[in-house]
N, C-alpha and C. Protein backbone atom coordinates (compact mmCIF):
# COMPACT_ATOMS: atom_id res chain seq x y z
N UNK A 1 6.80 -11.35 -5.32
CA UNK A 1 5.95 -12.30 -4.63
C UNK A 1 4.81 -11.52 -4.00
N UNK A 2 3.59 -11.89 -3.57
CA UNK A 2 2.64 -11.54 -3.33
C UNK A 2 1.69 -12.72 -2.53
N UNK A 3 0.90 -12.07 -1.42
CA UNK A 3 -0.20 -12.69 -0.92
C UNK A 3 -1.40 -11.93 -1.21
N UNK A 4 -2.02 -13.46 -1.78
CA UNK A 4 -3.51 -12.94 -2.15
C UNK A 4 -4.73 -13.07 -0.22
N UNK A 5 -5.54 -11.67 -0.32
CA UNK A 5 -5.67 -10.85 0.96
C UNK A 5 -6.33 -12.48 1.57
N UNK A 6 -6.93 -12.75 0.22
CA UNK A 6 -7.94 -13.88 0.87
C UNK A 6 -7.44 -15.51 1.79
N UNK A 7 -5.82 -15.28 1.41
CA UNK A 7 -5.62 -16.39 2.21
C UNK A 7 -4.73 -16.26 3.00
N UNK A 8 -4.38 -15.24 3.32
CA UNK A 8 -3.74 -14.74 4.50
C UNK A 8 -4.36 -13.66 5.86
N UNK A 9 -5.33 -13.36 5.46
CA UNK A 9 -6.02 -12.43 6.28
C UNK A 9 -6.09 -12.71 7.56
N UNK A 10 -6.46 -14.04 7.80
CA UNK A 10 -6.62 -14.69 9.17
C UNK A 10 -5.11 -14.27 10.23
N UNK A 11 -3.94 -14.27 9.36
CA UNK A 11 -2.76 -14.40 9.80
C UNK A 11 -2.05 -13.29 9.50
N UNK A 12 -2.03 -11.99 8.94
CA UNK A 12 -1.91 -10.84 8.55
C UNK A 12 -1.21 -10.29 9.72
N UNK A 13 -1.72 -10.66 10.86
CA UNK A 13 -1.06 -9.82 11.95
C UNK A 13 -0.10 -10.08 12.60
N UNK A 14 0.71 -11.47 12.30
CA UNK A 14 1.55 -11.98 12.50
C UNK A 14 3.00 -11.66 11.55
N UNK A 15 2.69 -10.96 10.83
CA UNK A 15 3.69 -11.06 9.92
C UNK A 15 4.41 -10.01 10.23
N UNK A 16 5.96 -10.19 9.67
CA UNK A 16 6.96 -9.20 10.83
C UNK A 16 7.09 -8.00 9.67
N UNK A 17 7.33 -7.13 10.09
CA UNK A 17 8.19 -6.10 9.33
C UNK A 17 9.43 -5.40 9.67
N UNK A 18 10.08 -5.57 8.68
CA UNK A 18 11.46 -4.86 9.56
C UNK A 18 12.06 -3.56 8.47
N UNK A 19 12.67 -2.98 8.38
CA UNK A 19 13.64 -1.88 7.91
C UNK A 19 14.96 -1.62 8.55
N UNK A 20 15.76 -1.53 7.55
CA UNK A 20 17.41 -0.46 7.91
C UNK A 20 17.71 0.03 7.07
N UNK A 21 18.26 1.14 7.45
CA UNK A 21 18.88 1.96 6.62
C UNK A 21 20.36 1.95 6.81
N UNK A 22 20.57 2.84 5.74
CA UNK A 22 22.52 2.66 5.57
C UNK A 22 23.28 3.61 4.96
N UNK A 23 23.82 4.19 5.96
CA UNK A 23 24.51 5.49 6.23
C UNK A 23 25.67 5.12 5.88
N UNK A 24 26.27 5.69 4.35
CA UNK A 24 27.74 5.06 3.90
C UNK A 24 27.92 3.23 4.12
N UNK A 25 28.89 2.93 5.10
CA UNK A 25 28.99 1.68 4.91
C UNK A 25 28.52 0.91 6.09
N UNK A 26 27.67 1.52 6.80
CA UNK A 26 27.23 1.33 8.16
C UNK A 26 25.53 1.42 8.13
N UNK A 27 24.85 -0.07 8.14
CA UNK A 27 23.43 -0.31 8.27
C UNK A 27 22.80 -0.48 9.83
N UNK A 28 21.82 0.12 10.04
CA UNK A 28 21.31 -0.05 11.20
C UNK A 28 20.32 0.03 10.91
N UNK A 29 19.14 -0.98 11.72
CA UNK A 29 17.83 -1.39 11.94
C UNK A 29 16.32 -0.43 12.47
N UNK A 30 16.07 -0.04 11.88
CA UNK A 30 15.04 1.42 12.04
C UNK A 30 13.51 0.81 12.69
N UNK A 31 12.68 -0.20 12.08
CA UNK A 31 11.86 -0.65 12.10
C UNK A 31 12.12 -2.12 12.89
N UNK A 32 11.22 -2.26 13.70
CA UNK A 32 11.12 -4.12 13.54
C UNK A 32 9.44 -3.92 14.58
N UNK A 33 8.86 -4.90 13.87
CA UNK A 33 7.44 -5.31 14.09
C UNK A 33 6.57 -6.08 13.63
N UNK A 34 5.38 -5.90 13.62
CA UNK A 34 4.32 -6.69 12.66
C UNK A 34 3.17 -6.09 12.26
N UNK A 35 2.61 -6.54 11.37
CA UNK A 35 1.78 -6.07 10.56
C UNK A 35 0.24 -5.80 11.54
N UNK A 36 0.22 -6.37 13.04
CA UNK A 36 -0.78 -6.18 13.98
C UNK A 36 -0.74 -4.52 14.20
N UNK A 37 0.24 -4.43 13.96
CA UNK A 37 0.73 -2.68 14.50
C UNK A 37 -0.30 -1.72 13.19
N UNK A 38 -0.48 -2.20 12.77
CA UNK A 38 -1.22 -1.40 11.29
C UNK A 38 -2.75 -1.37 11.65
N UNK A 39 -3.85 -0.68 11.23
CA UNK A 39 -5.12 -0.74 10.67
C UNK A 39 -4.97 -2.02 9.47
N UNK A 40 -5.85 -3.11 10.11
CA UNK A 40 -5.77 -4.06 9.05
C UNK A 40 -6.63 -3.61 7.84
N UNK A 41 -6.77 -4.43 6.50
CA UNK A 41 -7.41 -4.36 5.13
C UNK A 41 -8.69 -4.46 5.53
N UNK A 42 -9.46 -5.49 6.48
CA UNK A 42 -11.07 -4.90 6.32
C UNK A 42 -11.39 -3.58 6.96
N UNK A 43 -10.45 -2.63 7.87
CA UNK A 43 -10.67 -1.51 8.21
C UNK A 43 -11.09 -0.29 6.96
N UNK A 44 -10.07 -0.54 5.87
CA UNK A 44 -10.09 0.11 4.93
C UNK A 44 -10.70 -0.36 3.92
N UNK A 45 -11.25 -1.07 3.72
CA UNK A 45 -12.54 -1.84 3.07
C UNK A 45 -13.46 -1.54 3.15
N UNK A 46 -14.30 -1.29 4.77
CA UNK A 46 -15.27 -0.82 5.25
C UNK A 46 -15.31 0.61 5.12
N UNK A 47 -14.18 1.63 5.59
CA UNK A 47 -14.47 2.31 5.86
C UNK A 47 -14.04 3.41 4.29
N UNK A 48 -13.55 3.14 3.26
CA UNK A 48 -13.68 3.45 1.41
C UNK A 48 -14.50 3.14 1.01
N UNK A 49 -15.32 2.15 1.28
CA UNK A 49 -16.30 1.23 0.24
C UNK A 49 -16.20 1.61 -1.10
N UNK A 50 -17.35 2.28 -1.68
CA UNK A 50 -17.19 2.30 -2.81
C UNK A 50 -16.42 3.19 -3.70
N UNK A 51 -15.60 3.55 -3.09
CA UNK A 51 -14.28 4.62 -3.32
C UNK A 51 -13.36 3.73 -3.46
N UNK A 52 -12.95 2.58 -3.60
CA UNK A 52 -12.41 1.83 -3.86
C UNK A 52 -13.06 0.68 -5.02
N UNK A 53 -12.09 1.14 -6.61
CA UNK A 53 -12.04 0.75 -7.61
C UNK A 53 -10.91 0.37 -7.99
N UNK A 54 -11.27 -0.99 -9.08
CA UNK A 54 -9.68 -1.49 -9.80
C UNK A 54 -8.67 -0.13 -9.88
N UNK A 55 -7.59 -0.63 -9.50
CA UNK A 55 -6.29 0.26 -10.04
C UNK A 55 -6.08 1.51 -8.29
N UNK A 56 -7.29 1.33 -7.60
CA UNK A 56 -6.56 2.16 -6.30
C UNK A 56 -5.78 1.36 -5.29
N UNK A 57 -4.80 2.68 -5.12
CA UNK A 57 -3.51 2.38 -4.39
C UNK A 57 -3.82 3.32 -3.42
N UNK A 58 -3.93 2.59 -1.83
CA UNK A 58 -3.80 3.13 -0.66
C UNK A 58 -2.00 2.98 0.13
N UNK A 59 -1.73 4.80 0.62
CA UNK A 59 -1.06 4.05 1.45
C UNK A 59 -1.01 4.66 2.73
N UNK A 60 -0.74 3.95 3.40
CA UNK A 60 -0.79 3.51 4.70
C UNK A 60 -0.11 4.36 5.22
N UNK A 61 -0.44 3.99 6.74
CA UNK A 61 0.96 4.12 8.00
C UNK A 61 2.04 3.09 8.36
N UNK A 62 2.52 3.38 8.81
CA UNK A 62 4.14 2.83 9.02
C UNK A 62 4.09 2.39 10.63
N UNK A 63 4.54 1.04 10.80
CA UNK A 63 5.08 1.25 12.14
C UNK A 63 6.46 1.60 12.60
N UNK A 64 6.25 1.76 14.61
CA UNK A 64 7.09 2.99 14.86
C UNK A 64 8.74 2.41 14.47
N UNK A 65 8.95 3.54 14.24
CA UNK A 65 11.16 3.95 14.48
C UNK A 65 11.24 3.79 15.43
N UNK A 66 12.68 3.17 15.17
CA UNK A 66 13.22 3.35 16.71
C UNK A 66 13.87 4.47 16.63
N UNK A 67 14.00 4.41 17.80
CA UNK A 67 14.22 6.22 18.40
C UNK A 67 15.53 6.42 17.88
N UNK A 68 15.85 7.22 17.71
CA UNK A 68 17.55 7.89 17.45
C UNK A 68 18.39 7.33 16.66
N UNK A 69 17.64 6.54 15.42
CA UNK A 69 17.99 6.26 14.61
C UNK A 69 17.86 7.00 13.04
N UNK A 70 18.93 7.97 12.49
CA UNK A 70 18.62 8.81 11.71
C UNK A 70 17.79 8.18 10.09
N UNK A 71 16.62 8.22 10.17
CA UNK A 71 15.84 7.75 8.85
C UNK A 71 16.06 8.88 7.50
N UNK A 72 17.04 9.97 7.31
CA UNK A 72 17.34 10.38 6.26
C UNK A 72 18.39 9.58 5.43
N UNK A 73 18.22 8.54 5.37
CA UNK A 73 19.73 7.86 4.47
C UNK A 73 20.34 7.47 3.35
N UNK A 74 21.69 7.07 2.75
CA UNK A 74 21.86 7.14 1.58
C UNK A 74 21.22 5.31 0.89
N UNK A 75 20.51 4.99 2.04
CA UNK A 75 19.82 3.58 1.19
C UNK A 75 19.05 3.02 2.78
N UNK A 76 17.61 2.00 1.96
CA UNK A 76 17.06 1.72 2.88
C UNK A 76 16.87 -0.05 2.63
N UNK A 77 16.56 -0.52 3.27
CA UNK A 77 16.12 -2.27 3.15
C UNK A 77 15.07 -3.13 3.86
N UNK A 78 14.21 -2.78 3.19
CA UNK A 78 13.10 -3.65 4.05
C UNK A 78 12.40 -5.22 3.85
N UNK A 79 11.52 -5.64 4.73
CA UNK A 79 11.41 -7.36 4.41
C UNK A 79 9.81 -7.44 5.27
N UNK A 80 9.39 -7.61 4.91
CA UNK A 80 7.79 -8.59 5.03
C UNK A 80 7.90 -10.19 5.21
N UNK A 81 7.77 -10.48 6.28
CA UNK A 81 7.66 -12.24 6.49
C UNK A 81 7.05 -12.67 6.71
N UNK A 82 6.49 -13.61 6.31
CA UNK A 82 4.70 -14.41 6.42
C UNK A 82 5.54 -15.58 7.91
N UNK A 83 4.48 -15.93 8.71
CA UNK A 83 5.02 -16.97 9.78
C UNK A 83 5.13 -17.79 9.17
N UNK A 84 5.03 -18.33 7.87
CA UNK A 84 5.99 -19.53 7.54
C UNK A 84 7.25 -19.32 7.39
N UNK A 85 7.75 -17.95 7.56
CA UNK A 85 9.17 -17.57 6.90
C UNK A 85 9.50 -17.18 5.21
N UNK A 86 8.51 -16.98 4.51
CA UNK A 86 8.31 -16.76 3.21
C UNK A 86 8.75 -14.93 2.98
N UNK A 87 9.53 -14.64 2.91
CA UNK A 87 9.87 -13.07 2.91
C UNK A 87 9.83 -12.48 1.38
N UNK A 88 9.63 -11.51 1.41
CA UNK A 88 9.57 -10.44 0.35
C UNK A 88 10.09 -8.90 0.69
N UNK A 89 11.51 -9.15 -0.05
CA UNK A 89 12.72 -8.11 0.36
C UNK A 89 12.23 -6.75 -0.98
N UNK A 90 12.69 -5.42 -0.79
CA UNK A 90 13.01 -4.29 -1.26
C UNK A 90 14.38 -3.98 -0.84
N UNK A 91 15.34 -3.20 -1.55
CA UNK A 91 16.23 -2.06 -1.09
C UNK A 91 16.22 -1.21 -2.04
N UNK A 92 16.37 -0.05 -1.68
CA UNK A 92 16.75 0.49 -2.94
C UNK A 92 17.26 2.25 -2.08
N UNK A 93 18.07 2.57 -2.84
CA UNK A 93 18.75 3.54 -3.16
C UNK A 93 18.10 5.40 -2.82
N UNK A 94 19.26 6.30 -1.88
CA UNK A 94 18.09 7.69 -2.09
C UNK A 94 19.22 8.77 -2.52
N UNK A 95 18.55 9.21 -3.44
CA UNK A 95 19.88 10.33 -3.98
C UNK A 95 19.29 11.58 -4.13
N UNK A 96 20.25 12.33 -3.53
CA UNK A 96 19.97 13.82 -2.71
C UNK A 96 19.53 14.90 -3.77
N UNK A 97 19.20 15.39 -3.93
CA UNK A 97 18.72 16.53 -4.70
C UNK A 97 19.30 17.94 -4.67
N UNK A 98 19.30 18.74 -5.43
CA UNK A 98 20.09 19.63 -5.14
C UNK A 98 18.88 20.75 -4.74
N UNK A 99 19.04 21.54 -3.36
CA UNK A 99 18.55 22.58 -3.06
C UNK A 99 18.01 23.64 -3.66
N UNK A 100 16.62 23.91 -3.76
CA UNK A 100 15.43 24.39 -4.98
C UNK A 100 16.40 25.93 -5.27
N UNK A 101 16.86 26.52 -4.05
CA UNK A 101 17.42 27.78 -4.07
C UNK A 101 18.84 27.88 -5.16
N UNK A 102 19.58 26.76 -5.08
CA UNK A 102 20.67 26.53 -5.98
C UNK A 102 20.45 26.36 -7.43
């Protein structure tokens, strides 16, 4: 699912964001906010101009963690909600790598 910039812009800053992660069988809530917390899209509009062509992908900053919540985990889950309640979920999966020295 997707919002096109042009008809949500007005309302962009309203929209929540949340994250958790999940440590074995135990999820806890890392993120919760809204999209006001960000540099909105005409910031980065204005300030790329013409450095911005079909096919570029900006990314961003994040809003804050909560504190003392370990963000290295074996899975994460996040959600975008428009104030109508219209959400657009991710989770997905992080698998460890083995140590460059090994």
């Amino acid at each position: 699912m997707g919002w096109p910039l042009g008809q949500i812009e007005r309302e962009l800053d309203q929209f929540t964001l949340k994250a958790w992660v999940r440590h074995g069988d135990t999820e806890q809530l890392i993120q919760d906010g809204t999209a006001g917390q960000l540099l909105p899209p005409s910031y980065w509009l204005k300030e790329l101009g013409d450095r911005l062509v079909p096919g570029t992908v900006l990314l961003s900053g994040t809003i804050p963690m909560i504190a003392g919540v370990d963000q290295f985990a074996d899975a994460w889950r996040v959600e975008l909600t428009d104030p109508r309640g219209l959400t657009s979920r991710v989770v997905y999966t992080v698998e460890q790598l083995a140590p460059a020295w090994e």
